[in-house]
PDB file of N, CA and C in Angstrom:
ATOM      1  N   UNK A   1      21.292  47.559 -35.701  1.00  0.00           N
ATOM      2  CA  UNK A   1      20.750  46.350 -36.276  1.00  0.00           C
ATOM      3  C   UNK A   1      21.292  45.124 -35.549  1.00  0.00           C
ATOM      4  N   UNK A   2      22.909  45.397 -34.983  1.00  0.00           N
ATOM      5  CA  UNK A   2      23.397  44.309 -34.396  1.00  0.00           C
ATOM      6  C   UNK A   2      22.758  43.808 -33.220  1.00  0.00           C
ATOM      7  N   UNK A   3      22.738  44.854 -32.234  1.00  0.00           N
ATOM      8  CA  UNK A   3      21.830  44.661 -31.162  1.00  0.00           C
ATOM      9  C   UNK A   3      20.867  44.279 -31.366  1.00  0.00           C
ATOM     10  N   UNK A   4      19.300  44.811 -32.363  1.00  0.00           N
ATOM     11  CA  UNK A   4      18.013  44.074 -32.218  1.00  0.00           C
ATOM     12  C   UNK A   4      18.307  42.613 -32.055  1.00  0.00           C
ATOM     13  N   UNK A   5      19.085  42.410 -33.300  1.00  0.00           N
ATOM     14  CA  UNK A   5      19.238  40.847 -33.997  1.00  0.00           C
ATOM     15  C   UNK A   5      19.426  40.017 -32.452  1.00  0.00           C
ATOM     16  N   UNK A   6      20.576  40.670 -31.804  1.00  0.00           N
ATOM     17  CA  UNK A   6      21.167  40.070 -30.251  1.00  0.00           C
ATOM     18  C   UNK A   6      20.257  39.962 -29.208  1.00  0.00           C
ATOM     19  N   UNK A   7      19.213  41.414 -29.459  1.00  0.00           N
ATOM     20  CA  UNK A   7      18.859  41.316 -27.910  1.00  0.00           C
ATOM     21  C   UNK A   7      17.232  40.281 -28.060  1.00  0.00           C
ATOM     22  N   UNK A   8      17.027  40.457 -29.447  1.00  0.00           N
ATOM     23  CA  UNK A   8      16.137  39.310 -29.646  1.00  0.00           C
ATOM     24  C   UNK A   8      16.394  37.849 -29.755  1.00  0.00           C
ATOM     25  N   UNK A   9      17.065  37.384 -30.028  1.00  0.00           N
ATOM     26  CA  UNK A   9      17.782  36.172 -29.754  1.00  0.00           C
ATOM     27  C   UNK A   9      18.125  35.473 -28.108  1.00  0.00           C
ATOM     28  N   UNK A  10      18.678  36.792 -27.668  1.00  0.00           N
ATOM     29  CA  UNK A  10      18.751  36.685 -25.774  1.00  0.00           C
ATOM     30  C   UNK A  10      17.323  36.754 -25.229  1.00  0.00           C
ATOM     31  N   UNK A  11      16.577  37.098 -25.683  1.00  0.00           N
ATOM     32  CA  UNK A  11      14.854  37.482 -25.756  1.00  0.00           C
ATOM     33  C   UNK A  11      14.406  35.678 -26.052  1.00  0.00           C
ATOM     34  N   UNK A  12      14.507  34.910 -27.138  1.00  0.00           N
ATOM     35  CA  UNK A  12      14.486  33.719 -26.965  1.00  0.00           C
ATOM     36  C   UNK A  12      15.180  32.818 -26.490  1.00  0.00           C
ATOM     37  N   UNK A  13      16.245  33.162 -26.326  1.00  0.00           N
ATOM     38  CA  UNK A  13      17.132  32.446 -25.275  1.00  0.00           C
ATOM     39  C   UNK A  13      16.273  31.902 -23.844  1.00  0.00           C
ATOM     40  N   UNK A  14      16.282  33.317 -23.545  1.00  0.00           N
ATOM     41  CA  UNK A  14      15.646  33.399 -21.977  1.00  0.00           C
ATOM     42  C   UNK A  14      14.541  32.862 -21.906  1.00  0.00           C
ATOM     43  N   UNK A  15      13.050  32.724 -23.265  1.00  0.00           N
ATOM     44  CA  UNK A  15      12.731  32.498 -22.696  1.00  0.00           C
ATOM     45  C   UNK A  15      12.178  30.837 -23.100  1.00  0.00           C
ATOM     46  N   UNK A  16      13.126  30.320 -23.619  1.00  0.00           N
ATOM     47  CA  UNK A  16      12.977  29.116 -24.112  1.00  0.00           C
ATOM     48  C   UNK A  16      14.032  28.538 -22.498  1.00  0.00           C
ATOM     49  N   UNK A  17      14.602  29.006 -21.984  1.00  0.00           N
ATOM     50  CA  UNK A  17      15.339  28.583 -20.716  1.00  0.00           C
ATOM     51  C   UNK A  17      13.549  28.806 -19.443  1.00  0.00           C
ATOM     52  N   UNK A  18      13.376  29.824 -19.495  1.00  0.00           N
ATOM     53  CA  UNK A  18      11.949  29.778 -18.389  1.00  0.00           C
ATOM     54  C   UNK A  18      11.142  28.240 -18.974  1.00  0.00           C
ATOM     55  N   UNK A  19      10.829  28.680 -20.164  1.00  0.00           N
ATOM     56  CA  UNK A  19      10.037  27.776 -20.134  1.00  0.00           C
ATOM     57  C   UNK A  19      10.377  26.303 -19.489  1.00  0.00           C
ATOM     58  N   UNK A  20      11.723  26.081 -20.283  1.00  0.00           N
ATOM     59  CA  UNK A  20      12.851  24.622 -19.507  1.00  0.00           C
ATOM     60  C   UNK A  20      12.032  24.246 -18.024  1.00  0.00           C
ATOM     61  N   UNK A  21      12.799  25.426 -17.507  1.00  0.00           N
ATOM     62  CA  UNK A  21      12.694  25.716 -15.963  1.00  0.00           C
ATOM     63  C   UNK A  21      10.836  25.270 -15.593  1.00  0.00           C
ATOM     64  N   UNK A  22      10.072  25.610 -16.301  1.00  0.00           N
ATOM     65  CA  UNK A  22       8.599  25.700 -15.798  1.00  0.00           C
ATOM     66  C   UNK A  22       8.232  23.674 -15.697  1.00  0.00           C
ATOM     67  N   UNK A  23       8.794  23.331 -17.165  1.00  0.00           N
ATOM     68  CA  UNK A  23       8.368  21.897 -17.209  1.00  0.00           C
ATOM     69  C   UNK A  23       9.231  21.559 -16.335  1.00  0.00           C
ATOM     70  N   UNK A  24      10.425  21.473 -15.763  1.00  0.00           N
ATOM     71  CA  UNK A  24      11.174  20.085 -14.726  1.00  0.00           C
ATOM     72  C   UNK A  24      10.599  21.283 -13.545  1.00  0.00           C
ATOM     73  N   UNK A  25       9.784  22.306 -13.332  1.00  0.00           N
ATOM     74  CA  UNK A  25       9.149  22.395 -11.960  1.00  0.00           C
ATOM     75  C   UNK A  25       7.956  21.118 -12.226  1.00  0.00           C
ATOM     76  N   UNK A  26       7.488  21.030 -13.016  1.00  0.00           N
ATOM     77  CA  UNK A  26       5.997  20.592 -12.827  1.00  0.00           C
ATOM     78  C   UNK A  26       6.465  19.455 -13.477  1.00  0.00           C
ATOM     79  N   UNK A  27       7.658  18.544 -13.756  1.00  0.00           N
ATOM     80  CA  UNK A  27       7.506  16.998 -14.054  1.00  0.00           C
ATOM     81  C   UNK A  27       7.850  17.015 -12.666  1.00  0.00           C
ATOM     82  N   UNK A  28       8.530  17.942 -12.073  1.00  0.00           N
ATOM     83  CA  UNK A  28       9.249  17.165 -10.483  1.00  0.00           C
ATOM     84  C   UNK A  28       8.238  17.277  -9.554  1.00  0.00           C
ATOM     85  N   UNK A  29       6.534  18.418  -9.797  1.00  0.00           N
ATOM     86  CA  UNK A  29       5.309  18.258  -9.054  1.00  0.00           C
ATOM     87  C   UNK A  29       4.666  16.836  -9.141  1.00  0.00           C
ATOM     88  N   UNK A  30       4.800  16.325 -10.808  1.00  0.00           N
ATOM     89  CA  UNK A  30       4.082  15.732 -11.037  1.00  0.00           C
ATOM     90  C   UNK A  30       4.621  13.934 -10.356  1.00  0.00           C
ATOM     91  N   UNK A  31       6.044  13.769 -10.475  1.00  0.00           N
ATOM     92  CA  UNK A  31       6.594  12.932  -9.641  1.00  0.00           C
ATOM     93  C   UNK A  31       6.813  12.748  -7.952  1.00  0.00           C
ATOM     94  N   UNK A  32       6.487  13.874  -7.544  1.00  0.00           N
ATOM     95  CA  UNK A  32       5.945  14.154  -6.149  1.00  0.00           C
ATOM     96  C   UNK A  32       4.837  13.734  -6.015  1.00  0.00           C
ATOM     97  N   UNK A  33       3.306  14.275  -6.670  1.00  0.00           N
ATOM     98  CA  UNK A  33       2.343  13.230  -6.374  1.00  0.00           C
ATOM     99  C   UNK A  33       2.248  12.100  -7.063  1.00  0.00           C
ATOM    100  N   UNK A  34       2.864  11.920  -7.549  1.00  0.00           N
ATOM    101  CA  UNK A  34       2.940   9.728  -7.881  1.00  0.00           C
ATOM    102  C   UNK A  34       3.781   9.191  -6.249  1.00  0.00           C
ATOM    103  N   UNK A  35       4.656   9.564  -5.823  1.00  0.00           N
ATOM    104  CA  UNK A  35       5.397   9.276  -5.179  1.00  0.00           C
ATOM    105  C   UNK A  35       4.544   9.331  -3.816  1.00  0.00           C
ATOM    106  N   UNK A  36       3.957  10.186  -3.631  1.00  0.00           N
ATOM    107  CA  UNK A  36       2.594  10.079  -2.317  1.00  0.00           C
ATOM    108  C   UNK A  36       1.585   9.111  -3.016  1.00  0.00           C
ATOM    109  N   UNK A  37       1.646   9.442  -3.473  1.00  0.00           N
ATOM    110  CA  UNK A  37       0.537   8.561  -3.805  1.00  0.00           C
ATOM    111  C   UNK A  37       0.513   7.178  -3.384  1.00  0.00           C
ATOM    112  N   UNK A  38       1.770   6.965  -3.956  1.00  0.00           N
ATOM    113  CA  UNK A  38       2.376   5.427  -3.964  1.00  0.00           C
ATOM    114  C   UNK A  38       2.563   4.790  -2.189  1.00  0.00           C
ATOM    115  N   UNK A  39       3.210   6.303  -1.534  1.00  0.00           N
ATOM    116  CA  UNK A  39       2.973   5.756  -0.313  1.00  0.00           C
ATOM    117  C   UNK A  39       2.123   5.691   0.905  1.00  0.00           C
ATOM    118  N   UNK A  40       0.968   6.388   0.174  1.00  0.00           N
ATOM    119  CA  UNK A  40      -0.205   6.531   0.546  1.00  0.00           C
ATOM    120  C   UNK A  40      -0.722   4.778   0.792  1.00  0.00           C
ATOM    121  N   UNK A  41      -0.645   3.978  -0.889  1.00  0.00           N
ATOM    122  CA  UNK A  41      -1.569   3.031  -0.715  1.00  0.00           C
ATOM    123  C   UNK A  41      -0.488   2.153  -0.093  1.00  0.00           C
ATOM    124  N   UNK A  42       0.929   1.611  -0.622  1.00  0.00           N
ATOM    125  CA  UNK A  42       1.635   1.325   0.150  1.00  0.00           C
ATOM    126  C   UNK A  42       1.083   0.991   1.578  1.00  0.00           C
ATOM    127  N   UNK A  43       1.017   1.918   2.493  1.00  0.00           N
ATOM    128  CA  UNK A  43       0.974   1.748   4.294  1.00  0.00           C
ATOM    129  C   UNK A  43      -0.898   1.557   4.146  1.00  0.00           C
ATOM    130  N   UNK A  44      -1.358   1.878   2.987  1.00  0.00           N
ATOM    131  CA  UNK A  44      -2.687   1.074   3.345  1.00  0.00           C
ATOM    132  C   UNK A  44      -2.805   0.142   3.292  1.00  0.00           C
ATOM    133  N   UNK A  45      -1.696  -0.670   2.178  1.00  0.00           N
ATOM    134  CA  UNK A  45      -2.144  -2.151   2.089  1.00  0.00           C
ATOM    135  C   UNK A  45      -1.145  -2.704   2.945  1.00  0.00           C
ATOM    136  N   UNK A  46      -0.482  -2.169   3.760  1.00  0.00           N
ATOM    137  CA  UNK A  46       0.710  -2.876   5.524  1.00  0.00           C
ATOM    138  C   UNK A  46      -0.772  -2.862   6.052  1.00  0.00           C
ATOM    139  N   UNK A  47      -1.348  -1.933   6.318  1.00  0.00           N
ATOM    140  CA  UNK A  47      -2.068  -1.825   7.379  1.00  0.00           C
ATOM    141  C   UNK A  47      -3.280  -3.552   7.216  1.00  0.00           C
ATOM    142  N   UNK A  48      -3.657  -3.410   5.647  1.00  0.00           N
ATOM    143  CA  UNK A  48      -5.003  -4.191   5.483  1.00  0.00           C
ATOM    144  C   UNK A  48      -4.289  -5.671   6.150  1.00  0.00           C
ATOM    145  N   UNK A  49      -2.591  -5.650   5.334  1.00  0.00           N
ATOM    146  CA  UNK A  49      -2.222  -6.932   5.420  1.00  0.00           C
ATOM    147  C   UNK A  49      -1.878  -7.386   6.889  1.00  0.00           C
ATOM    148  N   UNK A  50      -1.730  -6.010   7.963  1.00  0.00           N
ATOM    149  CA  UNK A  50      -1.571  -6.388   9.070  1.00  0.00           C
ATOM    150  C   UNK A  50      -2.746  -7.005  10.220  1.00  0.00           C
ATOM    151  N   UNK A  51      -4.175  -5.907   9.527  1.00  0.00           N
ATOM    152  CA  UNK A  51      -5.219  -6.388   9.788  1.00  0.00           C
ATOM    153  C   UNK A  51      -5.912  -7.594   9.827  1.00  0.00           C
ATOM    154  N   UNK A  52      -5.254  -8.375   8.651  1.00  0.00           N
ATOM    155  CA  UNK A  52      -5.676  -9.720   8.103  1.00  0.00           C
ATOM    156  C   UNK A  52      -4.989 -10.895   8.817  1.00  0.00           C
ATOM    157  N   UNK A  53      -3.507 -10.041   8.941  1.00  0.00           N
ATOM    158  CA  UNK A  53      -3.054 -11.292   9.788  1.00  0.00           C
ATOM    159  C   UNK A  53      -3.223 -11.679  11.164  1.00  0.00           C
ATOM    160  N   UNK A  54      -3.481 -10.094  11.635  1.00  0.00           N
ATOM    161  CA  UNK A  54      -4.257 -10.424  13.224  1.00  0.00           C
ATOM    162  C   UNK A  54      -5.484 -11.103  13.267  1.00  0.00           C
ATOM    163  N   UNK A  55      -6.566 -10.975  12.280  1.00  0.00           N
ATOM    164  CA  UNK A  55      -7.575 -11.769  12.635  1.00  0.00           C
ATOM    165  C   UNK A  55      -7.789 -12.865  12.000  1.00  0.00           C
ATOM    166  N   UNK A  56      -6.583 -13.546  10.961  1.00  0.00           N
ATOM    167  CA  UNK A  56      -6.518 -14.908  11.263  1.00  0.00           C
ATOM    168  C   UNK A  56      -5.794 -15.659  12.200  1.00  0.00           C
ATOM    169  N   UNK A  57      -5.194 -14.934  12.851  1.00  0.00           N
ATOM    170  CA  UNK A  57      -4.445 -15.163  14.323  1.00  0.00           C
ATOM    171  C   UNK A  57      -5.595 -15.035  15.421  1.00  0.00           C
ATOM    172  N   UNK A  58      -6.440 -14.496  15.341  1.00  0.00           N
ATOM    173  CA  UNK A  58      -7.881 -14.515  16.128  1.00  0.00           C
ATOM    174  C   UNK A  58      -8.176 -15.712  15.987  1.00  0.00           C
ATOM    175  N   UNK A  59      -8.928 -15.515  14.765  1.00  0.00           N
ATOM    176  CA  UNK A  59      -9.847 -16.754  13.896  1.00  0.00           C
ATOM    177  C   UNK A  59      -9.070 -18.372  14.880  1.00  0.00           C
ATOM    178  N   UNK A  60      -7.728 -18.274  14.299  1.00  0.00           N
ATOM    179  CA  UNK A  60      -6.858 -19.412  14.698  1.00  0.00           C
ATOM    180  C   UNK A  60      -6.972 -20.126  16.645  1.00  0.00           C
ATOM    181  N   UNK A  61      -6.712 -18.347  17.058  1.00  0.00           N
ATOM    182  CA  UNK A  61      -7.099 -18.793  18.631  1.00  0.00           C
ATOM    183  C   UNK A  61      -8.281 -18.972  19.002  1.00  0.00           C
ATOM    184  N   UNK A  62      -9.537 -19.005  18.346  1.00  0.00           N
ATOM    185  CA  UNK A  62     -10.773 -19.112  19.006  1.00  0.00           C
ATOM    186  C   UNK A  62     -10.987 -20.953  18.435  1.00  0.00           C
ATOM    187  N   UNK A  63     -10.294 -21.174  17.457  1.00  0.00           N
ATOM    188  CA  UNK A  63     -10.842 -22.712  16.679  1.00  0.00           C
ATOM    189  C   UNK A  63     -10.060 -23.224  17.953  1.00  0.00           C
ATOM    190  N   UNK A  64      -8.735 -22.889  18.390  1.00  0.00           N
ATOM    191  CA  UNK A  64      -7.876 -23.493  19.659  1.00  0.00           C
ATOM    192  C   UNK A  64      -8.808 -23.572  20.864  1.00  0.00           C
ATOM    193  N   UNK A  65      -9.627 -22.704  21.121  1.00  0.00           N
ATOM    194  CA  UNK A  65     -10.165 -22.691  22.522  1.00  0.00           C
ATOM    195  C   UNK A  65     -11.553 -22.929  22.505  1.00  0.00           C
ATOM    196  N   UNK A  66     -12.430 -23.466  21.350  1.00  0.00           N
ATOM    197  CA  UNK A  66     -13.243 -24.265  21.548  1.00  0.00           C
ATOM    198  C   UNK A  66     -13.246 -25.289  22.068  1.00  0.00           C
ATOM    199  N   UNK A  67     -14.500 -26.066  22.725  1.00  0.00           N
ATOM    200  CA  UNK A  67     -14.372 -27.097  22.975  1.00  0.00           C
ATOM    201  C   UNK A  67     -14.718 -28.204  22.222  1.00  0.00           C
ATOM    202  N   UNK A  68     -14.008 -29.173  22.041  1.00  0.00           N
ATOM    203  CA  UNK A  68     -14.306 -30.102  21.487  1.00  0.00           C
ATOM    204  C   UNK A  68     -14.873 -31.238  22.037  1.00  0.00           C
ATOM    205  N   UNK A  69     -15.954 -32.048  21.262  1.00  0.00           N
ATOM    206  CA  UNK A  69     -16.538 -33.105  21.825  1.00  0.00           C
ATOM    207  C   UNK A  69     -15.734 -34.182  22.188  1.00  0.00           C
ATOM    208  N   UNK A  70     -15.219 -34.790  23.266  1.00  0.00           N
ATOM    209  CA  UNK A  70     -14.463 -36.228  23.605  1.00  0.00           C
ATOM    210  C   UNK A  70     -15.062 -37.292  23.168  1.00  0.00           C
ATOM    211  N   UNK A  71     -14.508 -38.224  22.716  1.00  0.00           N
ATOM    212  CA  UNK A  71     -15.146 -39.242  22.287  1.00  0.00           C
ATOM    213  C   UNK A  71     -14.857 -40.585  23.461  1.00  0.00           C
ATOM    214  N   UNK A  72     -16.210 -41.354  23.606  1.00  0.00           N
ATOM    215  CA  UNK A  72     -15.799 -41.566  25.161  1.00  0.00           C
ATOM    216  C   UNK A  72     -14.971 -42.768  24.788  1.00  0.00           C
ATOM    217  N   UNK A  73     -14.610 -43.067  25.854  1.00  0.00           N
ATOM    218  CA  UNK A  73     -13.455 -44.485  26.012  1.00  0.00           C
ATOM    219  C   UNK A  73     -14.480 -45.877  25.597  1.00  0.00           C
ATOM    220  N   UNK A  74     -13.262 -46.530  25.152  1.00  0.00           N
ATOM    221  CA  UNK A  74     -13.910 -47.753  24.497  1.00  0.00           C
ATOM    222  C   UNK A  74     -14.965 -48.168  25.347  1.00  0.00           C
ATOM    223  N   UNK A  75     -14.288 -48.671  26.637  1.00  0.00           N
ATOM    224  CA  UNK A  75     -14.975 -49.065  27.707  1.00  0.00           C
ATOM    225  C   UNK A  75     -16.404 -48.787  28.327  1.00  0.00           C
ATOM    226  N   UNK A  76     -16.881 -46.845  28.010  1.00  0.00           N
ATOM    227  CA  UNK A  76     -17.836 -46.512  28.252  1.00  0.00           C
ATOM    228  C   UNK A  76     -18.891 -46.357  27.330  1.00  0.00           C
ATOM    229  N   UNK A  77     -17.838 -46.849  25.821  1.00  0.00           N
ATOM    230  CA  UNK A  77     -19.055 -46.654  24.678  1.00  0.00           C
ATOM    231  C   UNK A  77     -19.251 -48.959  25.180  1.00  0.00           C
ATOM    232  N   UNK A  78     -18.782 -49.638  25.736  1.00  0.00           N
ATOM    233  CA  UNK A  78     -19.577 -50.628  25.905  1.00  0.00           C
ATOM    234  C   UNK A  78     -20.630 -50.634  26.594  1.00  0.00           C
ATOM    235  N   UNK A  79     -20.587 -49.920  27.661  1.00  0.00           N
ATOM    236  CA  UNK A  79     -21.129 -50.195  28.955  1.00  0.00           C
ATOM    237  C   UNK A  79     -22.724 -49.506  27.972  1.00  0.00           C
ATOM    238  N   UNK A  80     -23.022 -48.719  27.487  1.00  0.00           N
ATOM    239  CA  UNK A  80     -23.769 -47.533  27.276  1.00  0.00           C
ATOM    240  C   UNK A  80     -24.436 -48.807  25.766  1.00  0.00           C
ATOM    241  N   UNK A  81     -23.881 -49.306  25.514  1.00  0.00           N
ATOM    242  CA  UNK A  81     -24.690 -50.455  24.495  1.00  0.00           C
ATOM    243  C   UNK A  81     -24.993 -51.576  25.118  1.00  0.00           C
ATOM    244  N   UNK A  82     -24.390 -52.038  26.208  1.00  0.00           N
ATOM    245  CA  UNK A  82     -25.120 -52.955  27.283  1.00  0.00           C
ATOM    246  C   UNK A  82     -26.432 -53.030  27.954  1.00  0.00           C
ATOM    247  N   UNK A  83     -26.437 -51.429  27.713  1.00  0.00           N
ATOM    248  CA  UNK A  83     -28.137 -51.254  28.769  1.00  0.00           C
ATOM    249  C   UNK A  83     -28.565 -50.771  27.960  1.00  0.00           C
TER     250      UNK A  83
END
């Protein structure tokens, strides 16, 4: 009688310990994909923000290397209302 009582008890022991064991496998799966996840979008949004800053660094060098209209010298905006 002593034994059943024991070896059933070690019978829930064990398997209230598996079970333990089954959930911190699968909270520590489940914190593995949060954790990709995270650095998944992470280096997507380096990338977008790196993207963005190169082509307002574009944007920036093309407004630089337009040409702009001169506005002529006093002198030639007279001459040009003279005639």
């Amino acid at each position: 009688m002593l034994n059943t009582t024991r070896s059933k008890a070690e019978e829930k022991f064990h398997k209230a310990k598996h079970q333990e064991t089954q959930a911190l496998k699968e909270r520590e799966k489940a914190e593995k994909a949060v954790n990709e996840k995270t650095a998944r979008l992470r280096a997507l949004r380096l990338a977008k923000e790196a993207a963005d800053k190169e082509a307002a660094e574009i944007a920036a060098a093309d407004v630089k290397k337009s040409p702009k209209k001169k506005a002529k010298p006093a002198a030639a905006k007279a001459q040009d209302a003279s005639d």
